[in-house]
N, C-alpha and C. Protein backbone atom coordinates (compact mmCIF):
# COMPACT_ATOMS: atom_id res chain seq x y z
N UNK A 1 115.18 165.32 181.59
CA UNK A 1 114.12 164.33 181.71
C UNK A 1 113.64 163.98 180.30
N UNK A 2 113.48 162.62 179.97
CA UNK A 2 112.65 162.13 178.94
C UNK A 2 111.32 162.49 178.32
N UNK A 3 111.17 162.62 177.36
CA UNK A 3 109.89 162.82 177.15
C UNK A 3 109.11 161.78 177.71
N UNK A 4 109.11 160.35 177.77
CA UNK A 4 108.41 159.87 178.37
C UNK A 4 108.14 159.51 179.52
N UNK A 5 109.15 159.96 180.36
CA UNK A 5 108.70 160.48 181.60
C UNK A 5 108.11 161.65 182.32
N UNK A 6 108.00 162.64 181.01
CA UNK A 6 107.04 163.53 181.53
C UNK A 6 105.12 162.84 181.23
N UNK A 7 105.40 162.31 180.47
CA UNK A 7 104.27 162.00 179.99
C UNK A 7 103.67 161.11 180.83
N UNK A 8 104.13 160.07 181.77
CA UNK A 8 104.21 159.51 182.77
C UNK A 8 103.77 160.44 183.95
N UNK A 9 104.55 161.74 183.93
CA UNK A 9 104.21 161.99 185.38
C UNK A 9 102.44 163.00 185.20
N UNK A 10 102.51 163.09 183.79
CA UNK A 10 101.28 164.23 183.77
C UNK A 10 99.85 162.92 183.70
N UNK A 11 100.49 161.98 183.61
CA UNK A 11 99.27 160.52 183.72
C UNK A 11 98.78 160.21 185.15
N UNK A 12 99.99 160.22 186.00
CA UNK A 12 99.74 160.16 187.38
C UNK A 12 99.21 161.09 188.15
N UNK A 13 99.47 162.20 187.97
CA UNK A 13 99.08 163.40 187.97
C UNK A 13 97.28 163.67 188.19
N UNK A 14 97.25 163.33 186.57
CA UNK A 14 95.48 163.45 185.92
C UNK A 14 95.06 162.19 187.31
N UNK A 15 95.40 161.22 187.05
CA UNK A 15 94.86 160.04 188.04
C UNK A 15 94.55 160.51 189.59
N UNK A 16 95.60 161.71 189.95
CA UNK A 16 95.58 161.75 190.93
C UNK A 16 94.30 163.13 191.26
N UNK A 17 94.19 163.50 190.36
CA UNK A 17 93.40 164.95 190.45
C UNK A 17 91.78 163.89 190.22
N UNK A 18 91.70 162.98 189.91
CA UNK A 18 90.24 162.48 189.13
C UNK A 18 89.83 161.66 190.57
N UNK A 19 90.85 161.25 191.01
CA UNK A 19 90.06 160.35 192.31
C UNK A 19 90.07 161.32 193.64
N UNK A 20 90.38 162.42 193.51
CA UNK A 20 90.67 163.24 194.50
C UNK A 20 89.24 164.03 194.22
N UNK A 21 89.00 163.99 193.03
CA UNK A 21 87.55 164.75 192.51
C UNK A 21 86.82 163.49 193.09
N UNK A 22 86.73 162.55 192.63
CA UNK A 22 85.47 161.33 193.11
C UNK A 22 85.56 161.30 194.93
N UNK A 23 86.49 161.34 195.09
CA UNK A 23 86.39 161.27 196.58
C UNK A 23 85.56 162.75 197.27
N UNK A 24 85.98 163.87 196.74
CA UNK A 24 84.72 164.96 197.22
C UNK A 24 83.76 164.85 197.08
N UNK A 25 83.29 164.25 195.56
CA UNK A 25 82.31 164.08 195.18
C UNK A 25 81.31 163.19 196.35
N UNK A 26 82.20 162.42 196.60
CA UNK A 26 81.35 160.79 197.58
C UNK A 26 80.98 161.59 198.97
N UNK A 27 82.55 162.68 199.57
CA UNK A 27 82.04 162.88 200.94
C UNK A 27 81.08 164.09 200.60
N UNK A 28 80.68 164.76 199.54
CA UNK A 28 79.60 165.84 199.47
C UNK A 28 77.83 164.48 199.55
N UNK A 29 78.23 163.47 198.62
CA UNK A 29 77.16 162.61 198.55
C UNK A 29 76.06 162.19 200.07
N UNK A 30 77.63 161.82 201.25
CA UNK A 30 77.38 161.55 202.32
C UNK A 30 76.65 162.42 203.14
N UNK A 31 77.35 163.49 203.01
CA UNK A 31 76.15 164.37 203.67
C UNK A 31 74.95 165.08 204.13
N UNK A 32 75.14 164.57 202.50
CA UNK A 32 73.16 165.18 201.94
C UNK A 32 72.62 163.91 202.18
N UNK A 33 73.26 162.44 202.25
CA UNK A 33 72.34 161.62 202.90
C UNK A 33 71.96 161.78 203.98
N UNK A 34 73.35 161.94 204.65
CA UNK A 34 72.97 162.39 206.50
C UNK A 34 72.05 162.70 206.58
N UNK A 35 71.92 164.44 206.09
CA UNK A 35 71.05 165.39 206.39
C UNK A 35 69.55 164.97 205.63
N UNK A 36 69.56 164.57 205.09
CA UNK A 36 68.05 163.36 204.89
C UNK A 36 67.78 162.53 205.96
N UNK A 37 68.99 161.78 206.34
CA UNK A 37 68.00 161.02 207.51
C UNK A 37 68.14 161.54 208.74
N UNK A 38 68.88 162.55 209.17
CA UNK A 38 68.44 163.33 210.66
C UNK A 38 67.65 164.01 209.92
N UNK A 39 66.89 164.33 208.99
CA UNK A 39 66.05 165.69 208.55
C UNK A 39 64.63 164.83 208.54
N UNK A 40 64.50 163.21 208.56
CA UNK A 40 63.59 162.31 209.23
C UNK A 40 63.08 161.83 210.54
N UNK A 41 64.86 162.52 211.40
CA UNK A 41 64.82 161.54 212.93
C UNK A 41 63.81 162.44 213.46
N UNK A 42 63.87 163.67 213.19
CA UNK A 42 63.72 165.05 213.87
C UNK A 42 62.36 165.18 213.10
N UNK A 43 60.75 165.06 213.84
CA UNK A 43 60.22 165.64 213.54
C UNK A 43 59.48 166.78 214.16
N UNK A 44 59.53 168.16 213.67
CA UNK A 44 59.40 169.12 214.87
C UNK A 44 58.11 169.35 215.27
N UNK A 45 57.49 170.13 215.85
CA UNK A 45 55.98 170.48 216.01
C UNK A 45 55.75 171.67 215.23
N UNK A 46 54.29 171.75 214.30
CA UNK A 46 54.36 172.96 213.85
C UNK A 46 54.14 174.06 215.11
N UNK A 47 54.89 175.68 214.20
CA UNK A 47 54.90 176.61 215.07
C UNK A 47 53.27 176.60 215.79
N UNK A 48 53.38 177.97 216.57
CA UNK A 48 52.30 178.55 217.10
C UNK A 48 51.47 179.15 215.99
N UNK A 49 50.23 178.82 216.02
CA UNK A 49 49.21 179.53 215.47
C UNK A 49 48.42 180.48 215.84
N UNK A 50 48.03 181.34 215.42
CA UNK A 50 46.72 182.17 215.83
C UNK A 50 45.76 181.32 216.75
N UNK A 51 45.21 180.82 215.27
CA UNK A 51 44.05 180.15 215.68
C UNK A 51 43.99 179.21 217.02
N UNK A 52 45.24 178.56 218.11
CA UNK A 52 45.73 178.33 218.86
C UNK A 52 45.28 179.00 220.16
N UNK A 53 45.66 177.93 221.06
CA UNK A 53 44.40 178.76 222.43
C UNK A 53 46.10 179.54 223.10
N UNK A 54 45.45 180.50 223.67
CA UNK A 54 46.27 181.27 224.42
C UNK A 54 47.57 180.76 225.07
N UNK A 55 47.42 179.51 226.18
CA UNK A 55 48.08 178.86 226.86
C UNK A 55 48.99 178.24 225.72
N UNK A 56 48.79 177.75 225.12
CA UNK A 56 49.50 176.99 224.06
C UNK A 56 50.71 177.98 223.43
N UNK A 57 49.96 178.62 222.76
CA UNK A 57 50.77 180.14 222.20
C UNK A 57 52.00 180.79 223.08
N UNK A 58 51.64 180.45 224.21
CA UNK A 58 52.69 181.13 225.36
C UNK A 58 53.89 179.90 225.54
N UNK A 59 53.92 179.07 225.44
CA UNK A 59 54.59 177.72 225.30
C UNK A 59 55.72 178.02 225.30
N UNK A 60 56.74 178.05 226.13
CA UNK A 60 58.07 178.23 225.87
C UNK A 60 59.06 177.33 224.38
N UNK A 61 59.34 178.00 223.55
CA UNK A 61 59.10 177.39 222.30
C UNK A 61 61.01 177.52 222.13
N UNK A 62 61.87 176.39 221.91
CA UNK A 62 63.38 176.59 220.98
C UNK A 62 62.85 176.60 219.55
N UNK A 63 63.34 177.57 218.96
CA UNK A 63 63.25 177.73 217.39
C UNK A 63 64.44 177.64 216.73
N UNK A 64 64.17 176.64 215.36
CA UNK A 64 65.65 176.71 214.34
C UNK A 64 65.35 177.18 213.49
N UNK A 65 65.47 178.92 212.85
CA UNK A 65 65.36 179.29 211.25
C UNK A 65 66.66 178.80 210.72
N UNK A 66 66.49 178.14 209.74
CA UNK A 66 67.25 177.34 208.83
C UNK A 66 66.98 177.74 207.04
N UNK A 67 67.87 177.10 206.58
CA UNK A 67 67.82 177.57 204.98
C UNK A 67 68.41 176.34 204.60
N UNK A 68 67.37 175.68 203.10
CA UNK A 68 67.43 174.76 202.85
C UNK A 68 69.07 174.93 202.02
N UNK A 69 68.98 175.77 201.62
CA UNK A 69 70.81 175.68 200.68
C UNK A 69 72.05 175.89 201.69
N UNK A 70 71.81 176.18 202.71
CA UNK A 70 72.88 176.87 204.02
C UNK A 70 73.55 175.37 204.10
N UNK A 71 75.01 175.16 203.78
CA UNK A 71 76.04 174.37 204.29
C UNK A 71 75.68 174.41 205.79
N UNK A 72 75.81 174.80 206.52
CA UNK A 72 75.89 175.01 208.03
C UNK A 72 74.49 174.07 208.82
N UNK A 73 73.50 174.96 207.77
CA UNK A 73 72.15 174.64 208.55
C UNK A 73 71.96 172.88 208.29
N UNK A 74 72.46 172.40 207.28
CA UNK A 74 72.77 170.96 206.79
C UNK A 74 73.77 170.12 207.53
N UNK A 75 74.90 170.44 208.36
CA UNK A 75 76.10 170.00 209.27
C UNK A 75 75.21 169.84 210.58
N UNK A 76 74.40 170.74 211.21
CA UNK A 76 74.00 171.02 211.91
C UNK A 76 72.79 169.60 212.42
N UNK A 77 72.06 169.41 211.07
CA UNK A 77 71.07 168.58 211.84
C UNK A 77 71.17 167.34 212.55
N UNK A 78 72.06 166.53 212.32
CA UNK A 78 72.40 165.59 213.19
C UNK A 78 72.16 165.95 214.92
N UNK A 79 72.64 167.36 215.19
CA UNK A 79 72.83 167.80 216.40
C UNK A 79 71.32 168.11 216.60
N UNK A 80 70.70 168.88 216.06
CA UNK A 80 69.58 169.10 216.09
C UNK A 80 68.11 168.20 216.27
N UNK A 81 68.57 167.35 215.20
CA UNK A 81 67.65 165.65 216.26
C UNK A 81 68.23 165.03 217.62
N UNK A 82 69.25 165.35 217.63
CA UNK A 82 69.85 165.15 219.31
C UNK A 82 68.80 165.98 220.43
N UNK A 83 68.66 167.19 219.97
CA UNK A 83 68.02 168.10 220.45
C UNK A 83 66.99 167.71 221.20
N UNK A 84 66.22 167.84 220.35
CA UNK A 84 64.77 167.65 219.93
C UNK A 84 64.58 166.50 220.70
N UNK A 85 65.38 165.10 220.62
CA UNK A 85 65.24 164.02 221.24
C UNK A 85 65.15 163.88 222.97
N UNK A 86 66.40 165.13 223.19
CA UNK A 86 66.40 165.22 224.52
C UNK A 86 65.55 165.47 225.31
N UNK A 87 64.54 166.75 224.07
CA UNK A 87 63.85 167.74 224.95
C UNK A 87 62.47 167.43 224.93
N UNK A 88 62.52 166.10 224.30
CA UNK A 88 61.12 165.13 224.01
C UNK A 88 60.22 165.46 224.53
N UNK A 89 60.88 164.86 226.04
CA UNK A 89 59.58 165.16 227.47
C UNK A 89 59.37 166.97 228.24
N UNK A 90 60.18 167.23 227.95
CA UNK A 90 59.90 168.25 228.45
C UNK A 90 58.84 169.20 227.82
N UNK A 91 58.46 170.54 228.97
CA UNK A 91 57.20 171.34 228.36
C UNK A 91 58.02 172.23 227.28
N UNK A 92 59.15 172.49 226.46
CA UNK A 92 59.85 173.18 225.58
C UNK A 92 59.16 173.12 224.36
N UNK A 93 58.74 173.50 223.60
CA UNK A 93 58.18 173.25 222.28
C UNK A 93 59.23 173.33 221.46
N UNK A 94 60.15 172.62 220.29
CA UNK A 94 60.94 172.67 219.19
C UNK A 94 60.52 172.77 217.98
N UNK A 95 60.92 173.77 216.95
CA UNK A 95 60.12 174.32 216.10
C UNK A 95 61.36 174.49 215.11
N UNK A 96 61.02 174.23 213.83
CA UNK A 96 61.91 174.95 212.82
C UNK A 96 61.27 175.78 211.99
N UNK A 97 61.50 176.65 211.56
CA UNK A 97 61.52 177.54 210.50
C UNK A 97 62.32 177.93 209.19
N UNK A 98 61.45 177.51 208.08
CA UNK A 98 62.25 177.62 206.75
C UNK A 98 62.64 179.20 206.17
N UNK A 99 63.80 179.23 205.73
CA UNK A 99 63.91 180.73 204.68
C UNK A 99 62.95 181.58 204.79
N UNK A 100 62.25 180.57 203.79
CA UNK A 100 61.13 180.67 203.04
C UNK A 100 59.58 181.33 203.88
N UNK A 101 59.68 180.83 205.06
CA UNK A 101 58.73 180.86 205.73
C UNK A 101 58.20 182.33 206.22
N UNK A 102 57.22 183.06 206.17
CA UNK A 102 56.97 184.79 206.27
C UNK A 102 57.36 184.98 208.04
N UNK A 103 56.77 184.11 208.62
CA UNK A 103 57.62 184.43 209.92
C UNK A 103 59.32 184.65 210.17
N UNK A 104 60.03 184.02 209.51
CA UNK A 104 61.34 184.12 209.46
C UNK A 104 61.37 185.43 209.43
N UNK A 105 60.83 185.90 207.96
CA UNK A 105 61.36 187.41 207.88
C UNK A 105 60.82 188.03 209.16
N UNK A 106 59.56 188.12 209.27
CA UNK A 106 58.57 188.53 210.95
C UNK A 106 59.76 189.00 211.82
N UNK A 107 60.75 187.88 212.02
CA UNK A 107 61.10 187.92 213.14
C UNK A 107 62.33 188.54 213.35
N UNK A 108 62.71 189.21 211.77
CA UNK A 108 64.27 189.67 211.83
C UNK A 108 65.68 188.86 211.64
N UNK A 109 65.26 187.32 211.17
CA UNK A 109 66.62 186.54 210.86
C UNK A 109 67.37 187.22 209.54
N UNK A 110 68.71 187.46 209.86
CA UNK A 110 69.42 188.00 209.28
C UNK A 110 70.38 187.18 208.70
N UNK A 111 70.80 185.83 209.45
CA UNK A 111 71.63 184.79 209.16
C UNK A 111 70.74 183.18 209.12
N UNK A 112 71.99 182.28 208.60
CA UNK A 112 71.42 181.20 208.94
C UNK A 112 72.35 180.00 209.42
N UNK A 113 72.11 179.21 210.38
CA UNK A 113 71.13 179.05 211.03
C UNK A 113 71.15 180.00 211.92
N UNK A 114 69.96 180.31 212.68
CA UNK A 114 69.98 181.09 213.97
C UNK A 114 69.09 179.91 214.80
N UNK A 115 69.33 179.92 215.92
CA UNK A 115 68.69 179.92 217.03
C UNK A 115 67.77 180.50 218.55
N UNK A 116 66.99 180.48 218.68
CA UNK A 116 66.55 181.59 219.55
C UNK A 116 65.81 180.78 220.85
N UNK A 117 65.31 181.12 221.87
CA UNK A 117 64.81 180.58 223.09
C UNK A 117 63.67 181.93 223.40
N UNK A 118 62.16 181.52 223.00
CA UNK A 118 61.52 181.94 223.61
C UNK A 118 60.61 181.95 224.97
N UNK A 119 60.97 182.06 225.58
CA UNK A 119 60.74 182.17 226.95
C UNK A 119 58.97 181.61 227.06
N UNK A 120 58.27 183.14 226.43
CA UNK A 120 56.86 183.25 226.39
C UNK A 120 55.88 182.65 225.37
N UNK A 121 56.98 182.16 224.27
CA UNK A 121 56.26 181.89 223.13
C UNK A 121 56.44 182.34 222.00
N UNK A 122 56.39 182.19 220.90
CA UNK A 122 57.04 182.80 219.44
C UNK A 122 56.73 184.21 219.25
N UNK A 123 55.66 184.81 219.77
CA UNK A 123 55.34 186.07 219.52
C UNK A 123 55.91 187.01 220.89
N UNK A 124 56.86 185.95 222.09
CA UNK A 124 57.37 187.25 222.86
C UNK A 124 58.68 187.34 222.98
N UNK A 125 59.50 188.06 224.13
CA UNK A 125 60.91 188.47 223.84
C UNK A 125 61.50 186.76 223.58
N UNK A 126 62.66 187.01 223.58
CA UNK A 126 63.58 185.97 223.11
C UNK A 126 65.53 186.24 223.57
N UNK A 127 65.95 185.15 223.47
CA UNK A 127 67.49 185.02 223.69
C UNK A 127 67.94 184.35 222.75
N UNK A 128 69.11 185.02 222.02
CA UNK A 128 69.43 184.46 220.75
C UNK A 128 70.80 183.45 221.13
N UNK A 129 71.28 182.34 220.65
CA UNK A 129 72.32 181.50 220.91
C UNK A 129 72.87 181.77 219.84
N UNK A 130 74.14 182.35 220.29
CA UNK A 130 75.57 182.74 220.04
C UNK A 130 76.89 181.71 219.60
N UNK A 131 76.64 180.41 220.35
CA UNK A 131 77.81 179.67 220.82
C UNK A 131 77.56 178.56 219.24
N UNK A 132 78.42 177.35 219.74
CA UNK A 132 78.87 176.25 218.67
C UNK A 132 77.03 175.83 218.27
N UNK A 133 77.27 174.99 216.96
CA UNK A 133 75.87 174.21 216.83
C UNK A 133 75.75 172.54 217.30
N UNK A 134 76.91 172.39 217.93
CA UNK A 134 76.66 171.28 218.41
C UNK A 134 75.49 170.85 219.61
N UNK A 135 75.09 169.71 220.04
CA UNK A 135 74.41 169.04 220.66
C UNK A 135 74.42 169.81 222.22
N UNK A 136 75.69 169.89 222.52
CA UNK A 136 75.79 170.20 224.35
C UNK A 136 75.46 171.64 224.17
N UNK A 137 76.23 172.19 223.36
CA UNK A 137 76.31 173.63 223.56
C UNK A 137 74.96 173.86 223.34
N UNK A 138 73.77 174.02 222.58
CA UNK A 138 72.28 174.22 222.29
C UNK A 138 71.78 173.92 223.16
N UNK A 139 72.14 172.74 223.97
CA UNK A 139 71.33 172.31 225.56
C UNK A 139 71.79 173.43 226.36
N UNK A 140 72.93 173.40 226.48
CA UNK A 140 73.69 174.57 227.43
C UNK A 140 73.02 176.02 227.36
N UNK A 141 73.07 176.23 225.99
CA UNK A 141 72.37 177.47 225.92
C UNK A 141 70.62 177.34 226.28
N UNK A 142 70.27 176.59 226.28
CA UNK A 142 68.62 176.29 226.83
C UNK A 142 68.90 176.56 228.50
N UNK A 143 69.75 175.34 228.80
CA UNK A 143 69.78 176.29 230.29
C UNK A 143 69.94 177.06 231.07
N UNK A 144 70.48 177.58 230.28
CA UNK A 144 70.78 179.25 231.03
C UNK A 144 70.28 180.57 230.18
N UNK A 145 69.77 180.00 229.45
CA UNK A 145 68.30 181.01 228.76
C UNK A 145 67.46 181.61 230.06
């Protein structure tokens, strides 16, 4: 081979490695838009409070501990304003929880995202969801909580 056909192929090459970089670059871009605007569609209710009357507190509550750097917990929200949307009318309370947040730790999250279904309310037992983070499966798991 020619020298100038190597030189040729290490040109095409570079070309091909630089738009292959811009193109990750764009679908990493897309996502974090996504997750900005389902992280708008979705607005949740704050948790349970103390200061909160009894009845309220007992509220059968779906909770999302989430982490703002978690790949996953970011894929996820699209599904998660699905959620939330569904469960509009119903008496379910939808709640997220940050990292960050002292209840998270409270409650023993070990991973992220988790999901949980409290029956009684944030301060009683609970059923943790196991399955996919999509839309059906999170409903699914609500119903048979």
């Amino acid at each position: 081979m020619k020298q100038d056909q190597k030189n040729i192929i290490i040109i095409i090459l570079g070309i091909a490695v630089a738009v292959l970089a811009v193109l990750l670059w764009m679908s990493y871009k897309r996502k974090d838009e996504h997750y900005e605007s389902a992280n708008q569609v979705a607005t949740p209710a704050p948790p349970a409070t103390a200061s909160e009357g009894p009845k309220e507190a007992e509220q059968p509550t779906l909770a999302l501990f989430y982490a703002d750097w978690c790949p996953h917990c970011k894929d996820m929200k699209p599904d998660w304003a699905n959620v939330h949307k569904a469960l509009e009318k119903s008496p379910i309370k939808i709640i997220e929880l940050e990292a960050s947040d002292p209840k998270v730790a409270k409650q023993g999250i070990k991973g992220f995202p988790t999901i949980r279904f409290y029956p009684q309310g944030l301060n009683g037992p609970f059923k943790e969801h196991g399955g996919g983070r999509n839309t059906n499966e999170i409903l699914g798991f609500l119903q048979s909580a």
